[in-house]
N, C-alpha and C. Protein backbone atom coordinates (compact mmCIF):
# COMPACT_ATOMS: atom_id res chain seq x y z
N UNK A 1 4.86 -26.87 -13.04
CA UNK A 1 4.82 -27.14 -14.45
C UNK A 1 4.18 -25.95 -15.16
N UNK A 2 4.39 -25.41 -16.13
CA UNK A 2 4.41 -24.41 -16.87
C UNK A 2 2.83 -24.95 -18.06
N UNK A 3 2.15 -23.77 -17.77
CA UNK A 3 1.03 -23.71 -18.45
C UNK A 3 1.76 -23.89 -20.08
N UNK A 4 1.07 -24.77 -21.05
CA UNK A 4 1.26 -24.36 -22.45
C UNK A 4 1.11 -23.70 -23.51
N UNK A 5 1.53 -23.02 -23.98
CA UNK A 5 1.54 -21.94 -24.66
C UNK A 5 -0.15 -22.09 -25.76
N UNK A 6 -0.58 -20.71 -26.22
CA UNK A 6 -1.87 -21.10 -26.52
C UNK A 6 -1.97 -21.83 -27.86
N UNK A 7 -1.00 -21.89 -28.65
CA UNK A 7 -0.56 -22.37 -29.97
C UNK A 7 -0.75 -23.87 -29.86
N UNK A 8 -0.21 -24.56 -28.54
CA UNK A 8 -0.36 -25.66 -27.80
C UNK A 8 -1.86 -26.56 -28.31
N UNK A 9 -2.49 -25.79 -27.15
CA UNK A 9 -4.03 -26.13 -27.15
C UNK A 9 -4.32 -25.76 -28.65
N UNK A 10 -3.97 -25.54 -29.97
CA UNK A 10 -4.81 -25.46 -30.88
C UNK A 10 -4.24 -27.26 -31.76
N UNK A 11 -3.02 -27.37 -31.32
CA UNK A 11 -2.97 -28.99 -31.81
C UNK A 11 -3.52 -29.90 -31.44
N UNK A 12 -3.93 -29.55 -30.16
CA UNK A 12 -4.57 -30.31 -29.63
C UNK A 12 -5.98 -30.87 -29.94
N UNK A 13 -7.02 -29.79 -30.28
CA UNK A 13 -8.37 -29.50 -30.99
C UNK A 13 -7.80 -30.22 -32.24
N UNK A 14 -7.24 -29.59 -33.04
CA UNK A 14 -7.10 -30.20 -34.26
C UNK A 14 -7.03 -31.16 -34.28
N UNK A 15 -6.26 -32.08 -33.16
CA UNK A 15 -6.07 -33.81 -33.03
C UNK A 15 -7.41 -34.28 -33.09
N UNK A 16 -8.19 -33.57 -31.73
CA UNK A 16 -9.36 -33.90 -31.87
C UNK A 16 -10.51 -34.21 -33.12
N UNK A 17 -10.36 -33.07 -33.87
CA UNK A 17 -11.54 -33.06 -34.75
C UNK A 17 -10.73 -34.15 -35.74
N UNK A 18 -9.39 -34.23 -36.05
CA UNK A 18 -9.38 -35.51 -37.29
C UNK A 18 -9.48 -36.91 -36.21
N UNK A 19 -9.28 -36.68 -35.05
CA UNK A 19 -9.36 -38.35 -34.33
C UNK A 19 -11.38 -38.65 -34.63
N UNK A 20 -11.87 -37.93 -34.97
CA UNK A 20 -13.29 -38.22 -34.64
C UNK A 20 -13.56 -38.10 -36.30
N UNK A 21 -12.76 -37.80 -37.55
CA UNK A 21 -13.12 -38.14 -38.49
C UNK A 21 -12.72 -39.46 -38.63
N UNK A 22 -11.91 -40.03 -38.22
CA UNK A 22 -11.48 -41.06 -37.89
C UNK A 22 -12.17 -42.28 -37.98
N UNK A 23 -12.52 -41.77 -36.32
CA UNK A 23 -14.05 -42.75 -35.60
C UNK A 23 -15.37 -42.77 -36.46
N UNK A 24 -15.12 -41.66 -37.06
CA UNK A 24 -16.55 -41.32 -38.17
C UNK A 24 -16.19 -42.35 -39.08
N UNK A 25 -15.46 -42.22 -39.67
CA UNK A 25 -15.21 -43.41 -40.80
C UNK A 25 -14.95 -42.19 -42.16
N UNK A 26 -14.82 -41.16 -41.82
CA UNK A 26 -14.78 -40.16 -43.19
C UNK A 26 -13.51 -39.99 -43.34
N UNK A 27 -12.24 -40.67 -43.26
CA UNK A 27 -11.26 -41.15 -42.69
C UNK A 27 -11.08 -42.59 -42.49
N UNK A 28 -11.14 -43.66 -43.79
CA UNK A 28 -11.39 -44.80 -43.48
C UNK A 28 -9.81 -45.44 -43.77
N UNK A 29 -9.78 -47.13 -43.05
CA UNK A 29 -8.65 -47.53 -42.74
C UNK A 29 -7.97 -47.65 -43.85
N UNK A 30 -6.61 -47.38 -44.41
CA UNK A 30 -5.97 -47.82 -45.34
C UNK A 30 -6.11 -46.40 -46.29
N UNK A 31 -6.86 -45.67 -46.03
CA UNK A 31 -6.94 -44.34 -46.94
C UNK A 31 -5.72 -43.33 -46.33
N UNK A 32 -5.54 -42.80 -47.78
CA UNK A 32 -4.32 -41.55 -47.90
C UNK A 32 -4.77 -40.21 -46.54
N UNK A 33 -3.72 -40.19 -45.92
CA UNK A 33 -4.13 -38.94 -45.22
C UNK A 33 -3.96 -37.29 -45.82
N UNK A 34 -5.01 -36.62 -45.26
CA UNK A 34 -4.58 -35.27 -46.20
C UNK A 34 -3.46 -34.93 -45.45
N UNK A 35 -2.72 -33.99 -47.01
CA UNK A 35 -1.20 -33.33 -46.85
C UNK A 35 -1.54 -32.57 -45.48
N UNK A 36 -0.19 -32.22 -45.19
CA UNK A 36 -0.25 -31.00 -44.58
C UNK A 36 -0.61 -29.69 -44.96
N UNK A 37 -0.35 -29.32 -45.84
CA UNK A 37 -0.74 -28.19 -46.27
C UNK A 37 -2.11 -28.14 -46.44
N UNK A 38 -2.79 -29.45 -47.01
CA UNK A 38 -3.96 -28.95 -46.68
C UNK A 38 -4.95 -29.29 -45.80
N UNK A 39 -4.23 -29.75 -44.34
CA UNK A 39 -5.08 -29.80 -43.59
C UNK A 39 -4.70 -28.38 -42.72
N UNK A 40 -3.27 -27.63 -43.10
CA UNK A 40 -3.02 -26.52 -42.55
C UNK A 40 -4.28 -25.13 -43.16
N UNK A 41 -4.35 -25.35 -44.57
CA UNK A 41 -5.52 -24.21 -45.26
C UNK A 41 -6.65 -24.50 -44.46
N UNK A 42 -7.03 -25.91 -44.29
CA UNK A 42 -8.24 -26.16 -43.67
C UNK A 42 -8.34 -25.46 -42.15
N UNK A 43 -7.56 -25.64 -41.12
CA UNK A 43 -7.27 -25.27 -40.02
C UNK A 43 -7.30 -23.52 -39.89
N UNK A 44 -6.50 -22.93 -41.08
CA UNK A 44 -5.82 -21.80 -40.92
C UNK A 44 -4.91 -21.82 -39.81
N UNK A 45 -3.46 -22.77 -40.05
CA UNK A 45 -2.59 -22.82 -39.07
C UNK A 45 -1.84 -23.14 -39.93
N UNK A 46 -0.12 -23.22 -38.84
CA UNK A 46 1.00 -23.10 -39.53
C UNK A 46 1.34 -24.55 -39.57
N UNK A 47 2.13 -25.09 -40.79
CA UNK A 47 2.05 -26.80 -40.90
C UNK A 47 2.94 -26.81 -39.55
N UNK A 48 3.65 -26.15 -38.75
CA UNK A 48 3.91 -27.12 -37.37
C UNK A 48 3.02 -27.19 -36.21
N UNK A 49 2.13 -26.35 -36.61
CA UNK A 49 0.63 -26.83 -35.37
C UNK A 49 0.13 -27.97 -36.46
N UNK A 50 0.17 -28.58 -37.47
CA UNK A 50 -0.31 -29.45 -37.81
C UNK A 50 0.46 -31.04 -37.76
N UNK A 51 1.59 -30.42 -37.89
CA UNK A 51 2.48 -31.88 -37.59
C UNK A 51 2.55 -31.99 -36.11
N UNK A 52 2.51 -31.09 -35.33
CA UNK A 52 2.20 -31.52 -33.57
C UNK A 52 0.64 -32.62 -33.80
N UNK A 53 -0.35 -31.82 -34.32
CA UNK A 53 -1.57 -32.50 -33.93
C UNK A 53 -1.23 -34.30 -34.65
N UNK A 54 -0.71 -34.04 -36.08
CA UNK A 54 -0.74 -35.54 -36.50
C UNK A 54 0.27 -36.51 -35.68
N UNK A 55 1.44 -35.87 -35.07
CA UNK A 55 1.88 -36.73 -33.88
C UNK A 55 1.27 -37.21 -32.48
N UNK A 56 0.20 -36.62 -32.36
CA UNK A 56 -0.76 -36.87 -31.22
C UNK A 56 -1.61 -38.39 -32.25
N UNK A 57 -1.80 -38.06 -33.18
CA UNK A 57 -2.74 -39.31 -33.89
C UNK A 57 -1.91 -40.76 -33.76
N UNK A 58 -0.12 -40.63 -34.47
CA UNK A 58 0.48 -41.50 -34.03
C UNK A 58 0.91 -41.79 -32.85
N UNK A 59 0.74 -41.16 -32.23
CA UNK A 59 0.87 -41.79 -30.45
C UNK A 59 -0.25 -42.53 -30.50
N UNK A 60 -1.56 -42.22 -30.81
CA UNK A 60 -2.52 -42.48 -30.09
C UNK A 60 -3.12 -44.05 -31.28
N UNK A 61 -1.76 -44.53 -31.86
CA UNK A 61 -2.10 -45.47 -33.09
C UNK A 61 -3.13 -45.21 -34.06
N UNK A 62 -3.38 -44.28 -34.66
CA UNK A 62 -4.54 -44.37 -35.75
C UNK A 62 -3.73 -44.06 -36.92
N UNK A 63 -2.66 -43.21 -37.21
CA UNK A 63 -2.34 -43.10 -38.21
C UNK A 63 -0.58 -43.41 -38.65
N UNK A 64 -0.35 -43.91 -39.42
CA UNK A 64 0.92 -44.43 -39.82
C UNK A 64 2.02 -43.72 -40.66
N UNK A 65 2.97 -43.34 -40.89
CA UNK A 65 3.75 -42.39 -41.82
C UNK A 65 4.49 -44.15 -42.66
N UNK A 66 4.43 -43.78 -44.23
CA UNK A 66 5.19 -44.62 -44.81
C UNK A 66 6.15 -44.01 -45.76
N UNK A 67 7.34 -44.50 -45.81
CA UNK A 67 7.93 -43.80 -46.34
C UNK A 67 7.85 -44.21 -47.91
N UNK A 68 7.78 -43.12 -48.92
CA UNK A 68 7.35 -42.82 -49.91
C UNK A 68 5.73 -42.64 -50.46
N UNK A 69 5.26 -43.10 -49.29
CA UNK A 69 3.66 -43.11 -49.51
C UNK A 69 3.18 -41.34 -48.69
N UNK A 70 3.39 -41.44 -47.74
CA UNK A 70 2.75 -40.39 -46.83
C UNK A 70 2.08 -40.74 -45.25
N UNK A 71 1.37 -40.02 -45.22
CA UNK A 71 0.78 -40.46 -43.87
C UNK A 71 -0.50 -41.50 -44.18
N UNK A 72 -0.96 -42.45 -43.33
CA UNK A 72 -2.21 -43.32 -43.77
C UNK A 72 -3.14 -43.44 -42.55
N UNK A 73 -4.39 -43.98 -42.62
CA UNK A 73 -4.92 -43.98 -41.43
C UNK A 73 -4.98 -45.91 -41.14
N UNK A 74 -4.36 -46.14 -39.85
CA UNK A 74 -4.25 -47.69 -39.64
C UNK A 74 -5.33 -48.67 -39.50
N UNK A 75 -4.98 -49.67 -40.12
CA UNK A 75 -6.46 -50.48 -39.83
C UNK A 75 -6.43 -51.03 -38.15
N UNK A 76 -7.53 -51.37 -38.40
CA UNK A 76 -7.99 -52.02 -36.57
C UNK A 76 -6.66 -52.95 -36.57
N UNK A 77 -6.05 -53.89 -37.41
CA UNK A 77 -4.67 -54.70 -37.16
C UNK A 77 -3.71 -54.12 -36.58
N UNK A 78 -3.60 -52.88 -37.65
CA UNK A 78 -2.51 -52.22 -37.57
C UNK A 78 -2.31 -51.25 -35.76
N UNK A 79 -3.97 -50.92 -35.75
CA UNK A 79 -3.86 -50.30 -34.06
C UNK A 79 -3.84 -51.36 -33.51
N UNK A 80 -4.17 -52.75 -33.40
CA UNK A 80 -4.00 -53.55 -32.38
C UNK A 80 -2.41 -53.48 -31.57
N UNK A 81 -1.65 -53.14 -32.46
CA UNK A 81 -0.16 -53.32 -32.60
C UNK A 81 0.91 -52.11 -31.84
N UNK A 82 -0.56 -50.92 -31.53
CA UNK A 82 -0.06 -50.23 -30.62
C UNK A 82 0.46 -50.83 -29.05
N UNK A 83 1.43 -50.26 -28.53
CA UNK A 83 1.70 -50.46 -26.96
C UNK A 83 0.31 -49.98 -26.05
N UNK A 84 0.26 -50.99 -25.04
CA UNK A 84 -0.47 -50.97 -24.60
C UNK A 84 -0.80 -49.64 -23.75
N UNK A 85 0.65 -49.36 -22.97
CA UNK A 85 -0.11 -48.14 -22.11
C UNK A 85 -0.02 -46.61 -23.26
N UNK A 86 0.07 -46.49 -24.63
CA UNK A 86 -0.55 -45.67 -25.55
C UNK A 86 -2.09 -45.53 -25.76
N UNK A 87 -2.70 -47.04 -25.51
CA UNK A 87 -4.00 -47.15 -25.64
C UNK A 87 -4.66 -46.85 -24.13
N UNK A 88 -3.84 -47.48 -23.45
CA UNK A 88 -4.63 -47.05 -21.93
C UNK A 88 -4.60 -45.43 -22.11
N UNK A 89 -4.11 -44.83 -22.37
CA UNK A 89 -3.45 -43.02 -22.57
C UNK A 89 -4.50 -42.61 -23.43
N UNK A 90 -4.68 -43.32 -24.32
CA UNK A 90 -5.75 -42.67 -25.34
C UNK A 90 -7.41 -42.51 -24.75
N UNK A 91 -6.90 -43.94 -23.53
CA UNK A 91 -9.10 -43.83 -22.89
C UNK A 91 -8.91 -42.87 -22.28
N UNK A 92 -7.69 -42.96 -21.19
CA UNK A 92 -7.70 -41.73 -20.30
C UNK A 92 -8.20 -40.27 -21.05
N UNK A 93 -7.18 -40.08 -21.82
CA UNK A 93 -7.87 -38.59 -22.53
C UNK A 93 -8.75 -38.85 -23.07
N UNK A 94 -9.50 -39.61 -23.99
CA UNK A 94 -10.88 -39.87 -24.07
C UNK A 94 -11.73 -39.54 -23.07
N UNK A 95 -11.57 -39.93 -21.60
CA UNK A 95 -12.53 -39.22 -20.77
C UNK A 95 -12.06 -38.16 -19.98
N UNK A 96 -11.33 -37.81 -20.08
CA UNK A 96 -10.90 -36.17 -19.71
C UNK A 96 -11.70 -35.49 -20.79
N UNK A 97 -11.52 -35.55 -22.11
CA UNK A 97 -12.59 -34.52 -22.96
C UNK A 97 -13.71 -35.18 -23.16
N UNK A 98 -14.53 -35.76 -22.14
CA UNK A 98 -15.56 -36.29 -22.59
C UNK A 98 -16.22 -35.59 -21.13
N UNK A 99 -15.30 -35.18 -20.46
CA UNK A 99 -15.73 -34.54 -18.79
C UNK A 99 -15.54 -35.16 -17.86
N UNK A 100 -15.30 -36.82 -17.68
CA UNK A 100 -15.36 -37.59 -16.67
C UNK A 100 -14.88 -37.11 -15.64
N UNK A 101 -13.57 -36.53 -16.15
CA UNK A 101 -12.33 -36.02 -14.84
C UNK A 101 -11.97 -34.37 -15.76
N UNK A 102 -13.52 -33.81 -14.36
CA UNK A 102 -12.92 -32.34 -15.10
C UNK A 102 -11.84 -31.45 -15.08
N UNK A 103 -11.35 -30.23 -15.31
CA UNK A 103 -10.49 -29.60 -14.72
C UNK A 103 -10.42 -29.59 -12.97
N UNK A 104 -9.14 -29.87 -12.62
CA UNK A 104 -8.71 -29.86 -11.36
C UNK A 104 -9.27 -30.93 -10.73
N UNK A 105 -9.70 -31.57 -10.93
CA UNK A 105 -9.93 -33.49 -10.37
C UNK A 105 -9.04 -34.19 -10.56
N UNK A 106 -9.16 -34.80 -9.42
CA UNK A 106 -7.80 -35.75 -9.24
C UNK A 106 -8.04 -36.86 -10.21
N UNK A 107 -7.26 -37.71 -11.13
CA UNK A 107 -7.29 -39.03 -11.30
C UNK A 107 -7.32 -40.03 -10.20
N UNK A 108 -8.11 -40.98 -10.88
CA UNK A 108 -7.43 -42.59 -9.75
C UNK A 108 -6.42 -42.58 -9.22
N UNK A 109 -5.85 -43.73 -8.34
CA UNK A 109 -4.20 -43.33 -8.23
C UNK A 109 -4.30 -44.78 -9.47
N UNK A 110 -2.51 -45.03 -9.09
CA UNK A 110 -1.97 -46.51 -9.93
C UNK A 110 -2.47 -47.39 -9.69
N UNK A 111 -2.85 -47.71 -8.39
CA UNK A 111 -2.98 -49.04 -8.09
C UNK A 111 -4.71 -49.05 -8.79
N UNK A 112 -5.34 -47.71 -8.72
CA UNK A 112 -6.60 -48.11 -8.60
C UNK A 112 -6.98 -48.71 -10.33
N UNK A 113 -6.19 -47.61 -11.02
CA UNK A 113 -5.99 -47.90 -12.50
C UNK A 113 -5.59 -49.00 -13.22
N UNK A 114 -4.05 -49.47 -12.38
CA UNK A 114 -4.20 -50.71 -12.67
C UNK A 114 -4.62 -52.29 -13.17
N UNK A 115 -6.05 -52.05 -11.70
CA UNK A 115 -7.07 -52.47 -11.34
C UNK A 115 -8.01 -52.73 -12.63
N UNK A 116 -8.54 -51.10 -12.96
CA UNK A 116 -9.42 -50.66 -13.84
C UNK A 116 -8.79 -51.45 -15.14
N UNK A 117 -7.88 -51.10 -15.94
CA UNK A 117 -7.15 -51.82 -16.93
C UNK A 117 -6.71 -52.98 -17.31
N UNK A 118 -6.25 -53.72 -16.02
CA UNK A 118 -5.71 -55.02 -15.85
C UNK A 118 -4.50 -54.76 -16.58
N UNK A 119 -4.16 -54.00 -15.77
CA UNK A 119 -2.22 -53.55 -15.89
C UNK A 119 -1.32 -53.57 -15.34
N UNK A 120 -0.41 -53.92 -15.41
CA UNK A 120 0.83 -53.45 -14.72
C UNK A 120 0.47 -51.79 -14.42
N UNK A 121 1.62 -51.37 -12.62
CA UNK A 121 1.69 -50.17 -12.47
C UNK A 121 2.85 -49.28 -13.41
N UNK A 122 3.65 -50.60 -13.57
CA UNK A 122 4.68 -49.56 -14.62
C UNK A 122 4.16 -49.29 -16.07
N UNK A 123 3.03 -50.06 -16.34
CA UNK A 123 2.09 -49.76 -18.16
C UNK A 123 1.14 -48.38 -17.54
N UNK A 124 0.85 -48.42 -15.91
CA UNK A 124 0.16 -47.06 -15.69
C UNK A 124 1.14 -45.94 -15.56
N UNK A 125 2.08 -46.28 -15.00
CA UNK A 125 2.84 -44.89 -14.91
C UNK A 125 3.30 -44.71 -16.39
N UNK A 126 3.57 -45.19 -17.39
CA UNK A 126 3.81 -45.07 -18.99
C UNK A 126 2.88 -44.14 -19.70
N UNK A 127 1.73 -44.68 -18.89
CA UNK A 127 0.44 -44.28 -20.16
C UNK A 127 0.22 -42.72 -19.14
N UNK A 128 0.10 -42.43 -17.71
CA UNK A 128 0.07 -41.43 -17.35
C UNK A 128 1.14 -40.00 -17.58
N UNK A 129 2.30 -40.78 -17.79
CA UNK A 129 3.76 -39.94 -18.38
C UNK A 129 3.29 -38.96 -20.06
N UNK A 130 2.24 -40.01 -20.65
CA UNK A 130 1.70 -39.62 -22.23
C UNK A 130 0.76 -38.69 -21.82
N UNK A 131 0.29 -38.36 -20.65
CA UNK A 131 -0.63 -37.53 -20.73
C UNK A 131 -0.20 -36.06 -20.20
N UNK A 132 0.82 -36.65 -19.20
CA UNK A 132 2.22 -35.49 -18.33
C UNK A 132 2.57 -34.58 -19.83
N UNK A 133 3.01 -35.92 -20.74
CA UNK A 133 3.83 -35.01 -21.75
C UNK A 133 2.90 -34.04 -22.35
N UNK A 134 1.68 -34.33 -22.48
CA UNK A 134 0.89 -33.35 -23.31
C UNK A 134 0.43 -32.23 -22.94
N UNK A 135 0.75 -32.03 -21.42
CA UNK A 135 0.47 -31.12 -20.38
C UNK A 135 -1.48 -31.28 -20.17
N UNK A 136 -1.97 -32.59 -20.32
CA UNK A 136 -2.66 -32.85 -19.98
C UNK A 136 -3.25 -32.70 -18.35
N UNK A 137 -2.45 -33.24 -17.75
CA UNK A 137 -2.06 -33.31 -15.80
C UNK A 137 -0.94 -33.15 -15.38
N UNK A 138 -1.04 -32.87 -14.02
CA UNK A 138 0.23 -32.58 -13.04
C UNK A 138 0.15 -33.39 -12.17
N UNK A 139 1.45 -33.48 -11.55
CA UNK A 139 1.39 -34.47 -10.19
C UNK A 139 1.43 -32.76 -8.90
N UNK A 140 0.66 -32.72 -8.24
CA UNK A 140 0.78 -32.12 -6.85
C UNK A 140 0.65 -32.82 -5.68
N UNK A 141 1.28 -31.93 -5.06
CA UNK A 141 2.07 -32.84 -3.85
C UNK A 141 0.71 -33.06 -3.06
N UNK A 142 0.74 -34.20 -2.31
CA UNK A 142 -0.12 -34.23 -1.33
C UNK A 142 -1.55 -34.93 -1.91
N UNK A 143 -2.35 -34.27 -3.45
CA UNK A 143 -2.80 -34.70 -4.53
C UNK A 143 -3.32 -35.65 -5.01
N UNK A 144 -1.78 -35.88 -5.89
CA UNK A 144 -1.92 -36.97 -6.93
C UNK A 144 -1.87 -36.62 -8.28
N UNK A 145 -1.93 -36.74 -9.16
CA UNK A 145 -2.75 -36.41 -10.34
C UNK A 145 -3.67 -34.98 -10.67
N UNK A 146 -3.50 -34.61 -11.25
CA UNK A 146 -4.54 -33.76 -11.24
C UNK A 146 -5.16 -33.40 -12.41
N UNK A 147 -6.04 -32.90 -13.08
CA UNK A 147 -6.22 -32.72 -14.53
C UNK A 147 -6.15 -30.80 -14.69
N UNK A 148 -5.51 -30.43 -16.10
CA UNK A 148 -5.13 -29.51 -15.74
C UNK A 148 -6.30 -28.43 -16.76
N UNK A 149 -6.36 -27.18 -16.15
CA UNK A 149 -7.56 -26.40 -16.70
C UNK A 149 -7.56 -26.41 -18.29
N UNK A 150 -6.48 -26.52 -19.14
CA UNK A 150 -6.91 -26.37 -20.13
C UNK A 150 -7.04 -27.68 -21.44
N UNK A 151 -6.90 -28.78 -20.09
CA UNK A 151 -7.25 -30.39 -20.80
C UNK A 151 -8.62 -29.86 -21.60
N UNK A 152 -9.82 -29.44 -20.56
CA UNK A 152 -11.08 -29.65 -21.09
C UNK A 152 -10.86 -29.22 -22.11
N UNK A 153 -10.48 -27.89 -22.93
CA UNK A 153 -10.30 -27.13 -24.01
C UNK A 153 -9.76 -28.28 -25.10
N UNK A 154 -9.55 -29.10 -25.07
CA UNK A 154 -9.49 -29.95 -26.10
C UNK A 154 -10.40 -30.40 -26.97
């Protein structure tokens, strides 16, 4: 699997810092999200490193696109309403940038996750696929899982 380009890892950060205005509440439920443009001035990035990062927010259920309104940030209802293995996906990377599972540590396997979640293995292999896609981890052979060096950089 092919390292991601460094443009990559800057949507990623950016996800970060508005997912934690978020959690802050400076960013409260039902409030207008800022444009792109000016969360691009804010950033100093190009609005498609910014529409990558705000698609990481709607994966991860916090924020909603309406049409004629804009983007919004969802209430606790509205995230309840996320799929489940999106939310299992969201703890996982929650503790990948929190350190739990540093670079090059294996994850749990399925069954163990499962377990941990009270999931189905096919809601784990879903929510682990969300983290594949982000070039979060790799599968290596022999392995498992692995977390990949530039997760932490998130």
């Amino acid at each position: 699997m092919a390292r991601p380009k460094s443009s990559d890892a800057v949507y990623l950060k950016i996800a970060a810092v508005l997912r934690d205005r978020i959690r802050a509440g400076d960013l409260a439920p039902g409030d207008k999200f800022p444009s792109e443009a000016n969360v691009s001035t804010e950033f100093g990035v190009a609005r498609g490193t910014v529409r990558e990062a705000l698609k990481q927010l709607e994966a991860d259920g916090l924020v909603d696109t309406l049409p004629g309104v804009g983007r919004v940030v969802r209430t606790a209802e509205q995230a309840d309403k996320t799929p489940r293995y999106r939310r299992i996906a969201a703890q996982l990377i929650a503790a990948i940038e929190a350190g739990e599972y540093p670079p090059g540590s294996q994850l749990p396997g399925e069954a163990q996750l499962a377990e941990q979640f009270q999931a189905s293995r096919n809601t784990i292999r879903s929510a682990l696929g969300e983290l594949d896609g982000r070039g979060l981890i790799e599968v290596v052979h022999g392995k498992g899982r692995v977390v990949l060096e530039h997760a932490r950089e998130v």
